[in-house]
N, C-alpha and C. Protein backbone atom coordinates (compact mmCIF):
# COMPACT_ATOMS: atom_id res chain seq x y z
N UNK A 1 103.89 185.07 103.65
CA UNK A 1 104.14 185.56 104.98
C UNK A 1 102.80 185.79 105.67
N UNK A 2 102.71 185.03 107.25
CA UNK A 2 101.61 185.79 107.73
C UNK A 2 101.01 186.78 107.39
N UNK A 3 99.64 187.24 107.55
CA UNK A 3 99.78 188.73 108.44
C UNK A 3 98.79 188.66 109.42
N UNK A 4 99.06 189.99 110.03
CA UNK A 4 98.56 190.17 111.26
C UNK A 4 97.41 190.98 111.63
N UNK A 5 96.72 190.90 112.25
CA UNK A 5 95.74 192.14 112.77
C UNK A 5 96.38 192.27 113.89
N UNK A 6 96.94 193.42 114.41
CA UNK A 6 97.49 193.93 115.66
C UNK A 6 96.47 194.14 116.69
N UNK A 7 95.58 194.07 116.38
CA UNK A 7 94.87 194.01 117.42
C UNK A 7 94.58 192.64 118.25
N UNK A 8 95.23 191.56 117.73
CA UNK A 8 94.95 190.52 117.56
C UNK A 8 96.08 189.46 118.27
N UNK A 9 96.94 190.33 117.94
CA UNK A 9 98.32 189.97 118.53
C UNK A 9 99.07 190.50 119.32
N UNK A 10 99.53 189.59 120.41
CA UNK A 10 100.47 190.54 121.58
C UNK A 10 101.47 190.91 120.81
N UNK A 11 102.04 192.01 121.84
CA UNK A 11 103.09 192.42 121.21
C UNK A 11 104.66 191.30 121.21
N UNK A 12 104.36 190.74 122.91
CA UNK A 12 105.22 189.38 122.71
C UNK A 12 105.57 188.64 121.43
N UNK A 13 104.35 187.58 120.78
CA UNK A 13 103.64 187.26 119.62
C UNK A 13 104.47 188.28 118.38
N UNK A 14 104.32 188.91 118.19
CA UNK A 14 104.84 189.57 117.21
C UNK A 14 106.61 189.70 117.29
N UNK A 15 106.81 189.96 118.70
CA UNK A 15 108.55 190.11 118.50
C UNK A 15 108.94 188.86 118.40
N UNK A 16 108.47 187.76 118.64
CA UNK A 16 108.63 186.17 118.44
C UNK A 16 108.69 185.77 117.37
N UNK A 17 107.49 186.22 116.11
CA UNK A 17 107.33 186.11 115.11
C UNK A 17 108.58 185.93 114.33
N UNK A 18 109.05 186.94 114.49
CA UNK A 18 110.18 188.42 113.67
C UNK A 18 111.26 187.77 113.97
N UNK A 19 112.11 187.55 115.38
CA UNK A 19 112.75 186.60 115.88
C UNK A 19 112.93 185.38 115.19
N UNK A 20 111.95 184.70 114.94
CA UNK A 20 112.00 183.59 114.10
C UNK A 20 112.41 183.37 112.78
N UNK A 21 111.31 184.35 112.39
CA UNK A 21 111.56 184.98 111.04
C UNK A 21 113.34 185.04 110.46
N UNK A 22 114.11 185.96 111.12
CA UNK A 22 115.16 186.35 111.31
C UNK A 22 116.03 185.25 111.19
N UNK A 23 115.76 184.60 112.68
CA UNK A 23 116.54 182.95 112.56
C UNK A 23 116.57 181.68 111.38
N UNK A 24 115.08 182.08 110.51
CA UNK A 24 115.31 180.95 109.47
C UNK A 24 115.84 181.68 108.23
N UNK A 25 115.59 182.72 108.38
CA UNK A 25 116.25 183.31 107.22
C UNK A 25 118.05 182.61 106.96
N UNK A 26 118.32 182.89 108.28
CA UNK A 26 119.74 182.56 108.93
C UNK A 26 120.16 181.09 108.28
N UNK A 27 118.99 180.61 108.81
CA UNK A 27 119.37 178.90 109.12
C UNK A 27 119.49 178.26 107.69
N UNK A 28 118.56 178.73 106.37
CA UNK A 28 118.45 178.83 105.10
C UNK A 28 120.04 179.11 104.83
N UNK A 29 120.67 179.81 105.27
CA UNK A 29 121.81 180.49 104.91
C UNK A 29 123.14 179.06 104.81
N UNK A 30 122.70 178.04 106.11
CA UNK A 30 123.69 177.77 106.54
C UNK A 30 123.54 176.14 106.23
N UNK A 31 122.31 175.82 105.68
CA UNK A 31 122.09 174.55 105.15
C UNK A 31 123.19 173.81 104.01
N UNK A 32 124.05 174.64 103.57
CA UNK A 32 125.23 173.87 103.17
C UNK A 32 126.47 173.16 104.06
N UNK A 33 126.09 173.82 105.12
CA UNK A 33 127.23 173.39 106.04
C UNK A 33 126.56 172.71 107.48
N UNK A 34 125.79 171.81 106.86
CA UNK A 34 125.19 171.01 107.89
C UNK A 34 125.60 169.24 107.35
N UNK A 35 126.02 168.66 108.31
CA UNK A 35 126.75 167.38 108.09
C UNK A 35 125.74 166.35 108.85
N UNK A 36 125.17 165.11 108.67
CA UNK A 36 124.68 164.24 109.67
C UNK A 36 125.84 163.19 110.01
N UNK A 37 125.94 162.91 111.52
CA UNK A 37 126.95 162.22 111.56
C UNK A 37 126.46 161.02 112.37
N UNK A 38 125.27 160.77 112.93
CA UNK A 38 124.87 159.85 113.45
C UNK A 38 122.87 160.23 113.35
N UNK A 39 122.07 159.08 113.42
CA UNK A 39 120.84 159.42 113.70
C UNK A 39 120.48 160.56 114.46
N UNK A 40 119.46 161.34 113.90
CA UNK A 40 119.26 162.65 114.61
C UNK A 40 120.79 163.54 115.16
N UNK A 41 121.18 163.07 114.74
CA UNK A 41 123.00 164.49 115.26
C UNK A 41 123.29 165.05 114.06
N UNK A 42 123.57 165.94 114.16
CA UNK A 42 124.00 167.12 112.95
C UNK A 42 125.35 167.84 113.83
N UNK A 43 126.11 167.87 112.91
CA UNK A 43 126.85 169.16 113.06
C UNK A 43 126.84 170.25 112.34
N UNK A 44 126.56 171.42 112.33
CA UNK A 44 126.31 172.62 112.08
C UNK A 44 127.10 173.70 111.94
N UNK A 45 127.81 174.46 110.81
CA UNK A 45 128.80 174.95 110.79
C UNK A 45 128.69 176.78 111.41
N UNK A 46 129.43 177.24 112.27
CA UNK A 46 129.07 178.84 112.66
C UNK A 46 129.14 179.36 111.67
N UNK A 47 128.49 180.27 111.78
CA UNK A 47 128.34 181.93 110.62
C UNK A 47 129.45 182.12 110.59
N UNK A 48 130.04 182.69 112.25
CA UNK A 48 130.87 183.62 112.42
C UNK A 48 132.07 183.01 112.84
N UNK A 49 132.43 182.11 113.46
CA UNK A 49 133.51 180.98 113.89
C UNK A 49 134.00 179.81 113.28
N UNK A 50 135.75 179.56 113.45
CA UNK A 50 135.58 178.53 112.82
C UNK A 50 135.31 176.83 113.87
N UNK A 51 134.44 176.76 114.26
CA UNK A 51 133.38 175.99 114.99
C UNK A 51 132.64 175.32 114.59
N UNK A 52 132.45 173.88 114.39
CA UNK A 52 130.51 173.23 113.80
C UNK A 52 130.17 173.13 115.84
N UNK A 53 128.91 173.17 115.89
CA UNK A 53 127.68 173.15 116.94
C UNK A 53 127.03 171.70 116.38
N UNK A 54 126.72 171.07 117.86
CA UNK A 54 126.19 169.36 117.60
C UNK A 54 124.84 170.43 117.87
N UNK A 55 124.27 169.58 117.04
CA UNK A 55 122.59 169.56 116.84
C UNK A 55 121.77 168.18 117.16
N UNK A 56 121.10 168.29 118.09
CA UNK A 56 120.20 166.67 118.11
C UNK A 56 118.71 167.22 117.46
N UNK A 57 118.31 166.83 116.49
CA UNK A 57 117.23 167.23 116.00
C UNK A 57 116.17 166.51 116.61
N UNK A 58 116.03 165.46 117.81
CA UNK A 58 115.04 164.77 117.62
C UNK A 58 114.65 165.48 119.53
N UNK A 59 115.99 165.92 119.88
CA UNK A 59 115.70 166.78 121.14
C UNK A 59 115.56 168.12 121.07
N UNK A 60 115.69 168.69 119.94
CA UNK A 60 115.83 170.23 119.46
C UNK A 60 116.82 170.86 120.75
N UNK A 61 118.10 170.40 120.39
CA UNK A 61 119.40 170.73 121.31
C UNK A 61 120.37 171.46 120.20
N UNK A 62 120.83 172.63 120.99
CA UNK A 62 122.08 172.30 120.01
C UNK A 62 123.13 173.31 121.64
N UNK A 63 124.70 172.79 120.79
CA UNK A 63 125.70 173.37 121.70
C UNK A 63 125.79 175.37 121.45
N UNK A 64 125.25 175.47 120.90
CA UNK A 64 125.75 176.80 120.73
C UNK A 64 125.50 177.70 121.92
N UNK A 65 126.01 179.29 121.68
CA UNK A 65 125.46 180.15 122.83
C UNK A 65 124.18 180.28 122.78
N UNK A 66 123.79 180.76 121.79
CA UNK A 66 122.01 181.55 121.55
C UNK A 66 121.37 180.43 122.19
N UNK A 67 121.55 178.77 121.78
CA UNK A 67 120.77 178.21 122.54
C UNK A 67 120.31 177.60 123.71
N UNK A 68 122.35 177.85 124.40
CA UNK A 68 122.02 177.65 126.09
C UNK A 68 121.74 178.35 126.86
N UNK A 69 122.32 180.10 126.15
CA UNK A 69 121.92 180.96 127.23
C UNK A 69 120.32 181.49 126.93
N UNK A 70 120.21 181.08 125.56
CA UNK A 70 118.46 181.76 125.28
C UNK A 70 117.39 181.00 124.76
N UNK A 71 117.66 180.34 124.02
CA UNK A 71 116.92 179.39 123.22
C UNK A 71 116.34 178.08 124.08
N UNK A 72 117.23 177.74 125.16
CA UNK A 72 116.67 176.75 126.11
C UNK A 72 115.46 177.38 127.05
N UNK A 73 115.60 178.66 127.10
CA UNK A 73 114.79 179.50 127.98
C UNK A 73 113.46 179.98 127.41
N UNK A 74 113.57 180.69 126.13
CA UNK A 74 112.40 181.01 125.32
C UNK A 74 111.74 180.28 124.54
N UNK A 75 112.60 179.10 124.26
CA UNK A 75 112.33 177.79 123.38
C UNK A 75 111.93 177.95 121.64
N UNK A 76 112.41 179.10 121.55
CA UNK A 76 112.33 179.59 120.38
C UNK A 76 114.30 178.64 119.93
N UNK A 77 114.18 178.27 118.56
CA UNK A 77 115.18 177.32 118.48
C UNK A 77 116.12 178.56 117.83
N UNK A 78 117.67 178.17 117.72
CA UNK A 78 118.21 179.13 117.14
C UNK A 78 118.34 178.35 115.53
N UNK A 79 119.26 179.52 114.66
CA UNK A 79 119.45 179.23 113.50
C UNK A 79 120.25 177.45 113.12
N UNK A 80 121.02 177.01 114.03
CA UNK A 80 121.31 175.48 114.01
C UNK A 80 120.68 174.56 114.08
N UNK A 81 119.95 174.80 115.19
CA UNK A 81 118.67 173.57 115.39
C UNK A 81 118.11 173.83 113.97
N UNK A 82 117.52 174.85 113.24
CA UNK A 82 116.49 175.11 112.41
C UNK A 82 117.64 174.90 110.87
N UNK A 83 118.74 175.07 110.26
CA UNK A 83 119.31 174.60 109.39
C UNK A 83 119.91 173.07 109.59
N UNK A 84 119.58 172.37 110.73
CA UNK A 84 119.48 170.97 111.02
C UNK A 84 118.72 170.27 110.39
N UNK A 85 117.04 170.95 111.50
CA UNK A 85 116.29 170.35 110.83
C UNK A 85 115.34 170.46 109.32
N UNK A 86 116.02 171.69 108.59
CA UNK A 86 115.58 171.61 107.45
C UNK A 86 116.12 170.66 106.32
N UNK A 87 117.52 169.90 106.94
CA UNK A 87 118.31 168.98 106.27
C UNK A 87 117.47 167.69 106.89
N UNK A 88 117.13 167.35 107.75
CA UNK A 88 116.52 166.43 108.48
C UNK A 88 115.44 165.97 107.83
N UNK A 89 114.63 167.12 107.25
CA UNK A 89 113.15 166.46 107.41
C UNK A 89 113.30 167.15 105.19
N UNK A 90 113.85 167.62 105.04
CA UNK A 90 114.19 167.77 103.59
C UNK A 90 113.15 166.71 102.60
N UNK A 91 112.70 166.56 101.74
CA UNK A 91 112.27 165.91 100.52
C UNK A 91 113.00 165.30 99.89
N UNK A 92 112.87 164.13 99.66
CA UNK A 92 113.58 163.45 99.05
C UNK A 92 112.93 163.75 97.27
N UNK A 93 114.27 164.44 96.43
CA UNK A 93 114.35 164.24 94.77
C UNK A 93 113.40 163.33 94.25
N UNK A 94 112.20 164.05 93.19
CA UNK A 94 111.47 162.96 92.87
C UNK A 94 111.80 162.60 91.04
């Protein structure tokens, strides 16, 4: 994990961090229930709904709320885009 000198860092910067932080924790969570169904498209299964969210990983889009009403705005990605693209860009078994 990072760290920080606070002196060093806005406070913005830091709630962003944490935010993020938060979201991949999330997105880790949900990497079983991520499907590819065409180049760069994912569908993405909700936490909390029974719903999958299209994911374009190569536009960092996805349908959900967090990311039209917030994530398009702060550009911080939500937990879909980010359990997308950890299936996306994954390692291939050696």
């Amino acid at each position: 994990m990072a760290k920080f000198d606070l002196n060093e860092v806005t406070e913005k910067e830091l709630v962003d961090y944490f935010r993020v932080s938060t979201r991949l924790d999330r997105a880790v969570e949900l990497v079983d229930f991520v499907e590819q169904v065409a180049p760069d498209i994912y569908l993405v299964q909700s936490a909390s709904k029974p719903v999958r969210y299209t994911v374009d990983v190569r536009a960092m889009t996805c349908e959900c709320p967090d990311w039209t009403y917030r994530g398009s705005v702060n550009g911080i990605p939500c937990k879909h885009i980010m359990a997308a693209y950890l299936i996306a860009h994954r390692k291939a078994p050696q």
